[in-house]
C-alpha atoms as a PDB file:
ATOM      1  CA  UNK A   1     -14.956 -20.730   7.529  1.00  0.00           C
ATOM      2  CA  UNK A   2     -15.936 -16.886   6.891  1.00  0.00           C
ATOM      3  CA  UNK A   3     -16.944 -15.771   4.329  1.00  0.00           C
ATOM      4  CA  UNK A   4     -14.641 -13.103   2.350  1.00  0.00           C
ATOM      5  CA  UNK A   5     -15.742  -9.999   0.886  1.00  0.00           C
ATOM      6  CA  UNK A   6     -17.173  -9.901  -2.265  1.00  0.00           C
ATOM      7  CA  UNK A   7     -14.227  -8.894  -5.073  1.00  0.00           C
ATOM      8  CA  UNK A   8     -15.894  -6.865  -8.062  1.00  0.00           C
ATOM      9  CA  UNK A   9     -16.952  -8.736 -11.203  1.00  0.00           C
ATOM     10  CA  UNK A  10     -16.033  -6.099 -13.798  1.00  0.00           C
ATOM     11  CA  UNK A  11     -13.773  -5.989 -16.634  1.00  0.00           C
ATOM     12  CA  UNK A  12     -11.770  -3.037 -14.987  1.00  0.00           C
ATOM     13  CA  UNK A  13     -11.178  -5.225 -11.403  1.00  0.00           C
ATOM     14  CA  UNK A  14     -10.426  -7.861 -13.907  1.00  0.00           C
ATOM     15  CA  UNK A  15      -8.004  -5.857 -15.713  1.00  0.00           C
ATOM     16  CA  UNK A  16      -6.449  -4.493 -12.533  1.00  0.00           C
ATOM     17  CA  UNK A  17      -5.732  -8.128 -11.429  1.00  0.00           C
ATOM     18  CA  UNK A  18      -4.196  -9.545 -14.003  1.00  0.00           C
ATOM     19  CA  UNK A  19      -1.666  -6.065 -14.446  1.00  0.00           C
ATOM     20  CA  UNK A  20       0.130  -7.034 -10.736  1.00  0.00           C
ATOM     21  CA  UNK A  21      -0.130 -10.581 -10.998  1.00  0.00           C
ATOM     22  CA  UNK A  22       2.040 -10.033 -14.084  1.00  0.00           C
ATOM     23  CA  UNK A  23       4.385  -6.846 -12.962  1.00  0.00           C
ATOM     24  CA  UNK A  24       4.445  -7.692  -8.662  1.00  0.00           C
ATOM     25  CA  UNK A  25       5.849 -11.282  -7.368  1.00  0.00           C
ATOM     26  CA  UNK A  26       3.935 -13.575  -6.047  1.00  0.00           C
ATOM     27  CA  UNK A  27       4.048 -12.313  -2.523  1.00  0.00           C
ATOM     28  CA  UNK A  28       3.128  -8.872  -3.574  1.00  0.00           C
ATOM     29  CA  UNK A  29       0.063  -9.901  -5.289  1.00  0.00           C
ATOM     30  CA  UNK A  30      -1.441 -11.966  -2.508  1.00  0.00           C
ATOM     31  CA  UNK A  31      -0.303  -9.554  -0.357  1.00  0.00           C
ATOM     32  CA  UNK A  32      -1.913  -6.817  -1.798  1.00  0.00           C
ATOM     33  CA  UNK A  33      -5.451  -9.444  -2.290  1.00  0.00           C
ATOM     34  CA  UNK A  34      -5.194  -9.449   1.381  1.00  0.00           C
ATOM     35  CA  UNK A  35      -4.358  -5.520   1.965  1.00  0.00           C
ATOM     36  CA  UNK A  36      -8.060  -5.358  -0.119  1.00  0.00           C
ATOM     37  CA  UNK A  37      -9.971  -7.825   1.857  1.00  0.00           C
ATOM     38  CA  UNK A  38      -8.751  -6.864   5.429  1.00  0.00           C
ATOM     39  CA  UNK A  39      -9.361  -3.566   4.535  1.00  0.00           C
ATOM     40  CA  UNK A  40     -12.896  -4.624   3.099  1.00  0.00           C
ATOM     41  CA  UNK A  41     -13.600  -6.386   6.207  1.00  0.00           C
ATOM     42  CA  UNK A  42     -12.281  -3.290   8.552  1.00  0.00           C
ATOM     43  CA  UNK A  43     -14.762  -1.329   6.748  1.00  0.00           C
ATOM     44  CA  UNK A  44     -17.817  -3.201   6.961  1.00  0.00           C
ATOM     45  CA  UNK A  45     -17.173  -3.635  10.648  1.00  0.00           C
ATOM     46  CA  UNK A  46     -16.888  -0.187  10.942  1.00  0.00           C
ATOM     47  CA  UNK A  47     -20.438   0.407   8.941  1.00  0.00           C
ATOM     48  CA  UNK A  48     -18.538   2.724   5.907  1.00  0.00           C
ATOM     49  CA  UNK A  49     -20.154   3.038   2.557  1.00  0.00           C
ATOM     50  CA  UNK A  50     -16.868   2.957   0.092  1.00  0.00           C
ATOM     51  CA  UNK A  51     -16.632   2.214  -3.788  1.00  0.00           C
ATOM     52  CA  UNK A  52     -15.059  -1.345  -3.668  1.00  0.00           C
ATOM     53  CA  UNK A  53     -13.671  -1.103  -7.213  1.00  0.00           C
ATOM     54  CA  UNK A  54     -11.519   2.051  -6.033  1.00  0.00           C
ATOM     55  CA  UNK A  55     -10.267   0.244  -3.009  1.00  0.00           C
ATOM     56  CA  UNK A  56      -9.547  -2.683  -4.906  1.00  0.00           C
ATOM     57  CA  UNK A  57      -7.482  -1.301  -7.162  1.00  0.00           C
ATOM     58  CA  UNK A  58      -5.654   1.098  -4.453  1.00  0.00           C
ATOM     59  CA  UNK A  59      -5.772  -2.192  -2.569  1.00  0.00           C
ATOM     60  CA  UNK A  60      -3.519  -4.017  -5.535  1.00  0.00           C
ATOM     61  CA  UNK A  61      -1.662  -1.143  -6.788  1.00  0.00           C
ATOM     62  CA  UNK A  62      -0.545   0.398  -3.382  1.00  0.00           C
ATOM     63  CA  UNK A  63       3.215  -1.279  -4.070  1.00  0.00           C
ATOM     64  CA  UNK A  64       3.485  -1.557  -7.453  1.00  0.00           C
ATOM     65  CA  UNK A  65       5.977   1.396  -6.994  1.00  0.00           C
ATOM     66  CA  UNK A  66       8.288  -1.813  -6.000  1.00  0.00           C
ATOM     67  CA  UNK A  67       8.296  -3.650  -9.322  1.00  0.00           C
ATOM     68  CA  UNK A  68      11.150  -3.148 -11.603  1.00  0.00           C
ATOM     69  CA  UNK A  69       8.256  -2.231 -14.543  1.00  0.00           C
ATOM     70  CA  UNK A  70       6.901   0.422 -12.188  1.00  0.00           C
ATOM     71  CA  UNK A  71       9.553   1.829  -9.938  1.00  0.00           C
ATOM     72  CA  UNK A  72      10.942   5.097 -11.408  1.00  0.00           C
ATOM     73  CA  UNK A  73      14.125   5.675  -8.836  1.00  0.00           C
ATOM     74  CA  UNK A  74      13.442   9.440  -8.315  1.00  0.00           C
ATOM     75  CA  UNK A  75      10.076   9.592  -5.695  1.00  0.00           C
ATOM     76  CA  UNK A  76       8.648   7.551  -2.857  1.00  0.00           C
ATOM     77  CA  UNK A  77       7.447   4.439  -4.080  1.00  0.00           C
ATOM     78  CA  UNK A  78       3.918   5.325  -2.851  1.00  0.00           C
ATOM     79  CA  UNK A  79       3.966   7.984  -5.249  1.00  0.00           C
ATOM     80  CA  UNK A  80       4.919   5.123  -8.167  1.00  0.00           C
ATOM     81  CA  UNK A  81       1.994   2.981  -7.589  1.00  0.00           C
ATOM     82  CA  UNK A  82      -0.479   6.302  -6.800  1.00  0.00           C
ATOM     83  CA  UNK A  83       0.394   7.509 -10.067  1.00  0.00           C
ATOM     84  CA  UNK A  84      -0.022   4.249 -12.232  1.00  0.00           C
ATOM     85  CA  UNK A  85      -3.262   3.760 -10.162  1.00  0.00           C
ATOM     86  CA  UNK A  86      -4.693   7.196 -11.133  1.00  0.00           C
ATOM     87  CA  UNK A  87      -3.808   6.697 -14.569  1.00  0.00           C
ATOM     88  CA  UNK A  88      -5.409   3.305 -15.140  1.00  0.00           C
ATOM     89  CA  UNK A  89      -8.808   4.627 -13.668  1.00  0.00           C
ATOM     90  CA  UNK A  90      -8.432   8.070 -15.672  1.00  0.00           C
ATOM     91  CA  UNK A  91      -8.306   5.156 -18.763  1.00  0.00           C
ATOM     92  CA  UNK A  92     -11.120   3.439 -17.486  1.00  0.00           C
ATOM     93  CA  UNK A  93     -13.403   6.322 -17.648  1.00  0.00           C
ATOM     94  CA  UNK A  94     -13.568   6.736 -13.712  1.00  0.00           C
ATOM     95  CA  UNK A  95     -14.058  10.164 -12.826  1.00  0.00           C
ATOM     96  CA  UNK A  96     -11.255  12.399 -11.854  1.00  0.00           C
ATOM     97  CA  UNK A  97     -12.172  12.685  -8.100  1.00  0.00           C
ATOM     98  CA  UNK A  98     -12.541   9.024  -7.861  1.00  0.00           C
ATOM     99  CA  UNK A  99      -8.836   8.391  -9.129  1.00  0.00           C
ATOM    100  CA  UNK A 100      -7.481  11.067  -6.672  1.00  0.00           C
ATOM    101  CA  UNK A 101      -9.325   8.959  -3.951  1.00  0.00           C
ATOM    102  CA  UNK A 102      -6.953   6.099  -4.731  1.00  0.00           C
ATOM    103  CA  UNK A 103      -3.938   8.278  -5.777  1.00  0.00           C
ATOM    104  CA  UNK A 104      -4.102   9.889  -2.126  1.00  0.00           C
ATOM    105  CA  UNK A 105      -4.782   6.446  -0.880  1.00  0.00           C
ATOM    106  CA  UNK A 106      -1.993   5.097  -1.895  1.00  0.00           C
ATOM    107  CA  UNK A 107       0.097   7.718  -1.180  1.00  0.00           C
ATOM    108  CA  UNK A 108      -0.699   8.065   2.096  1.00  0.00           C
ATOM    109  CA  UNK A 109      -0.422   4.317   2.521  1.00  0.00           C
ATOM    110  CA  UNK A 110       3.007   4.246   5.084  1.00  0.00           C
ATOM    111  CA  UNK A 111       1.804   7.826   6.646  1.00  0.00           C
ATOM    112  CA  UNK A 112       0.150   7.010  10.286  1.00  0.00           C
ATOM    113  CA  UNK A 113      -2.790   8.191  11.739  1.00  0.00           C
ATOM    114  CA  UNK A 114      -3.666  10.809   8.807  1.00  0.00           C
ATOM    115  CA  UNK A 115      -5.519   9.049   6.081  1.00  0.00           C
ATOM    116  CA  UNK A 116      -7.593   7.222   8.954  1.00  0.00           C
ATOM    117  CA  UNK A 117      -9.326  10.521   9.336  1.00  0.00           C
ATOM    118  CA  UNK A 118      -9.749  11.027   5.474  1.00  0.00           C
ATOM    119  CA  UNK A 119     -12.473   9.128   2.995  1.00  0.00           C
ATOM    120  CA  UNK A 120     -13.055   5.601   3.862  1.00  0.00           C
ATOM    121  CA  UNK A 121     -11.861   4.529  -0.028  1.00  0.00           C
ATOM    122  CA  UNK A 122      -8.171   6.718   1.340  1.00  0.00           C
ATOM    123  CA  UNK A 123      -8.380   5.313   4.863  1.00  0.00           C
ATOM    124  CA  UNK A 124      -9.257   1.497   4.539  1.00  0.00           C
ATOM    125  CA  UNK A 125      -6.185   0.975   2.028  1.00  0.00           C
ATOM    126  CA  UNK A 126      -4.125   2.217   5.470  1.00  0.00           C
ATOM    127  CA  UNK A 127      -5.922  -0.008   7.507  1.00  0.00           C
ATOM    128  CA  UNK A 128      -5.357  -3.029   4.889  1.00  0.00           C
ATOM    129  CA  UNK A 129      -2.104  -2.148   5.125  1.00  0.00           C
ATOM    130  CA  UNK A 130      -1.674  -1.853   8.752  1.00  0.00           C
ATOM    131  CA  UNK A 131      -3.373  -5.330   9.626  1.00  0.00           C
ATOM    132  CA  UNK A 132      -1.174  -7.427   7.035  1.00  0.00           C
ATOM    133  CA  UNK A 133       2.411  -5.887   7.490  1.00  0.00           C
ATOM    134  CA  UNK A 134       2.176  -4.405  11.067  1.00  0.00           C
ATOM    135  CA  UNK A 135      -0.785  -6.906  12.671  1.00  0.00           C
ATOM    136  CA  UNK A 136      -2.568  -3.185  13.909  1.00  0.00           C
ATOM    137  CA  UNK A 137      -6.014  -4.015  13.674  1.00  0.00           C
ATOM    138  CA  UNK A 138      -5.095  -8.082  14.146  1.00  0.00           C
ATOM    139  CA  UNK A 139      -8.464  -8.406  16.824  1.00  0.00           C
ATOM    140  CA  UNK A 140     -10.807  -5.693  14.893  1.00  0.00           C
ATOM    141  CA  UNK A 141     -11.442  -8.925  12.803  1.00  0.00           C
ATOM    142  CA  UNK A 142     -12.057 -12.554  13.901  1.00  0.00           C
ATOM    143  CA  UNK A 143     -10.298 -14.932  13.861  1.00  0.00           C
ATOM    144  CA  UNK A 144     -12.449 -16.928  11.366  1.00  0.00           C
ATOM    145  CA  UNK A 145     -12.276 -14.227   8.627  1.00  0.00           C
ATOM    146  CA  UNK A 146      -8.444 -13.955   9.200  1.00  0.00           C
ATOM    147  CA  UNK A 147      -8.007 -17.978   8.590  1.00  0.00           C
ATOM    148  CA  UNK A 148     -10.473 -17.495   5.152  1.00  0.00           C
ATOM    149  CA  UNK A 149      -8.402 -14.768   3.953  1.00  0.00           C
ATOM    150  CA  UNK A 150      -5.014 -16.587   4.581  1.00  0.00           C
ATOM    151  CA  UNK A 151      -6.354 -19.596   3.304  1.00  0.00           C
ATOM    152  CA  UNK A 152      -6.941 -17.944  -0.481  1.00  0.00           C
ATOM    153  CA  UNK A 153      -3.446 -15.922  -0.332  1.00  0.00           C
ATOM    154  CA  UNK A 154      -1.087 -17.699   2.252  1.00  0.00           C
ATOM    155  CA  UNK A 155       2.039 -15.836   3.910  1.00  0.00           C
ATOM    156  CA  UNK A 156       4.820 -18.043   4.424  1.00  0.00           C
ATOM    157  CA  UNK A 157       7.927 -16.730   5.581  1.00  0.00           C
ATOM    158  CA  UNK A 158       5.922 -13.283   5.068  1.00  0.00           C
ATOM    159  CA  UNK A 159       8.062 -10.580   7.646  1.00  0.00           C
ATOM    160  CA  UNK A 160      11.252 -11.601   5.749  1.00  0.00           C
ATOM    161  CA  UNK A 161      10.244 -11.400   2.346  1.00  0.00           C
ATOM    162  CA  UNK A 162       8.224  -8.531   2.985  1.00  0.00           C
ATOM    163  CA  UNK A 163      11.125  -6.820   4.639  1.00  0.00           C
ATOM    164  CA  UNK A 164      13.669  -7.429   1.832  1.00  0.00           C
ATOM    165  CA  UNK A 165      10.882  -6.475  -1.065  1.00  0.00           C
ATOM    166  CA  UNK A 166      11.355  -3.165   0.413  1.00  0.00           C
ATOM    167  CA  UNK A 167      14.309  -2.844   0.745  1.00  0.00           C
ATOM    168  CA  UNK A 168      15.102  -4.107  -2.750  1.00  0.00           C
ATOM    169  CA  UNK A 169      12.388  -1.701  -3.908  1.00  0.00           C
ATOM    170  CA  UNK A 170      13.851   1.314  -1.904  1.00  0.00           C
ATOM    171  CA  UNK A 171      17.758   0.963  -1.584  1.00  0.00           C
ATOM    172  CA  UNK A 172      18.775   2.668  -5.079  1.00  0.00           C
ATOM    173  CA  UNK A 173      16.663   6.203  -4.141  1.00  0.00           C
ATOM    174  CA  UNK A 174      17.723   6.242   0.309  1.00  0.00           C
ATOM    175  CA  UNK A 175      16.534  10.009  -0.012  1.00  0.00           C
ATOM    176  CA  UNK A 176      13.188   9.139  -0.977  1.00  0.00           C
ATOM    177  CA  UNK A 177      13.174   7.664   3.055  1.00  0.00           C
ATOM    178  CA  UNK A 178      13.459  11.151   4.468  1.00  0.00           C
ATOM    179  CA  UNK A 179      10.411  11.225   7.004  1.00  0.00           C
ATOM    180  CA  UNK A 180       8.971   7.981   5.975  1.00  0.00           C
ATOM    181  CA  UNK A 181       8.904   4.512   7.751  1.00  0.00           C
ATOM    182  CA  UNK A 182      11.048   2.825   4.835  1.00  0.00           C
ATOM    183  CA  UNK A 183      14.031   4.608   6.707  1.00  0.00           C
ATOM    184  CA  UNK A 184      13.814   1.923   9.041  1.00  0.00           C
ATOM    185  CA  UNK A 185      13.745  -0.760   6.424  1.00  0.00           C
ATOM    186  CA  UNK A 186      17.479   1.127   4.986  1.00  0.00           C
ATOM    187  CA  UNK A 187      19.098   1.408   8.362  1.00  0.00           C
ATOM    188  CA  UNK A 188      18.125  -2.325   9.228  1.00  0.00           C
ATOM    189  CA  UNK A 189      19.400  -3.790   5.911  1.00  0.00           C
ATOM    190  CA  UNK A 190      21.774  -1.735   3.523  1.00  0.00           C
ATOM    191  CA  UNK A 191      25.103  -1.215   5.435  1.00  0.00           C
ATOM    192  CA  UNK A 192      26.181   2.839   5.314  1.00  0.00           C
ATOM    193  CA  UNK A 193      22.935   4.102   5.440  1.00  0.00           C
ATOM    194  CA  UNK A 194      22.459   7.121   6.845  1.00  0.00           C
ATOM    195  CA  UNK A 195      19.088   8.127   7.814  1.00  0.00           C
ATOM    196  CA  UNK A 196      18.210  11.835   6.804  1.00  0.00           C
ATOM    197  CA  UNK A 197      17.923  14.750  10.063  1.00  0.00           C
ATOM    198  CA  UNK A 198      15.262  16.842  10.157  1.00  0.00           C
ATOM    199  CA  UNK A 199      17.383  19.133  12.666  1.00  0.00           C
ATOM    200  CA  UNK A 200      20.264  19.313  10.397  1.00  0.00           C
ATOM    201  CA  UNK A 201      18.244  20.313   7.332  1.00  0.00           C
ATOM    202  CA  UNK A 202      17.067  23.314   9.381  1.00  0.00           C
ATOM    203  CA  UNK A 203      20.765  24.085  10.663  1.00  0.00           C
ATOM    204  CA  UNK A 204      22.078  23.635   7.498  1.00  0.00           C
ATOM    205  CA  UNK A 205      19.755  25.378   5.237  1.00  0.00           C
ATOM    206  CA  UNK A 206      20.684  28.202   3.039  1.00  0.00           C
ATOM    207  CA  UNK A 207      19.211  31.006   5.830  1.00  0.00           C
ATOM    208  CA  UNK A 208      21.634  32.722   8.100  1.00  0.00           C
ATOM    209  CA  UNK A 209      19.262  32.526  10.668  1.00  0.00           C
END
């Protein structure tokens, strides 16, 4: 069996832990664990020097913005969890720039392509992300380190539950979907959705021309 990336010992990786074990379900906590160590592993593969206590915590607080403690009903749920995330650091004493590094991480977290190209602490969350809900990435890792990570945080029944966490997360604030993946999630599952148009905003907007 591989073994995992190292997870770090301090009080503030600590404290992060135990704050989305107690607000996120279980299958949002060890899917989050796994968004940190597949992104952890797609970054040593890759030879990038990152802070692991800032991608840890973007790592576990990346869909907090899902929780019913969290969720605020009027902005992307990225934008939940990025702001909770930047706030705990800011309380820990981490610098300001280091917090933005795992606001924008976060934020970014359901944007393609983009935060690939940005700081590895931004861009591993993304590629966390990618491996566990979407399987991008599934061969960049072997399949030794894939078994050890499932093996600490299983993920039964995982595309379904995952699936209706967002939409139960997403379905009371449908605008928030404009331009974003989750529209897909809406349109699958809530009957009446209506996804927003790009084309109509322009044709409708308050210019004559």
């Amino acid at each position: 069996m591989s073994e995992l990336p190292a997870i770090p010992d301090s009080a503030l990786v600590a404290e992060a832990t135990e704050l989305v074990r107690t607000a996120a379900s279980p299958l949002i906590y060890h899917h989050s664990r796994r968004v940190y160590y597949f992104g952890a592993l797609r970054g040593t593969a890759a030879g990038l020097s990152y802070d692991p206590e800032i991608l840890y915590v973007s790592a576990m607080f990346h869909d907090l913005g899902l929780t019913r403690h969290y969720r605020t009903g009027h902005q992307r749920f990225e934008i939940d969890g990025a702001d909770e995330a930047r706030r705990f650091l800011r309380a820990h004493g981490i610098a300001d720039c280091m917090a933005e590094l795992a606001w924008t991480g976060i934020a970014l977290h359901t944007t393609p392509q983009i935060p690939l190209h940005m700081a590895p602490e931004i861009a591993l969350v993304t590629r966390g992300v990618e491996l566990d809900v979407l399987g991008i990435g599934y061969d960049a890792i072997t399949d030794d380190q894939r078994a050890a990570v499932i093996a600490e945080h299983p993920r039964p029944d995982f595309k379904r539950q995952i699936l209706a966490a967002f939409t139960d997360g997403i379905r009371d604030r449908p605008d928030t979907t404009f331009g974003n993946v989750k529209a897909d999630v809406l349109a699958h599952f809530v009957p009446g959705f209506r996804r927003g148009d790009f084309v109509e905003v322009i044709q409708n907007s308050a210019w004559s021309e």
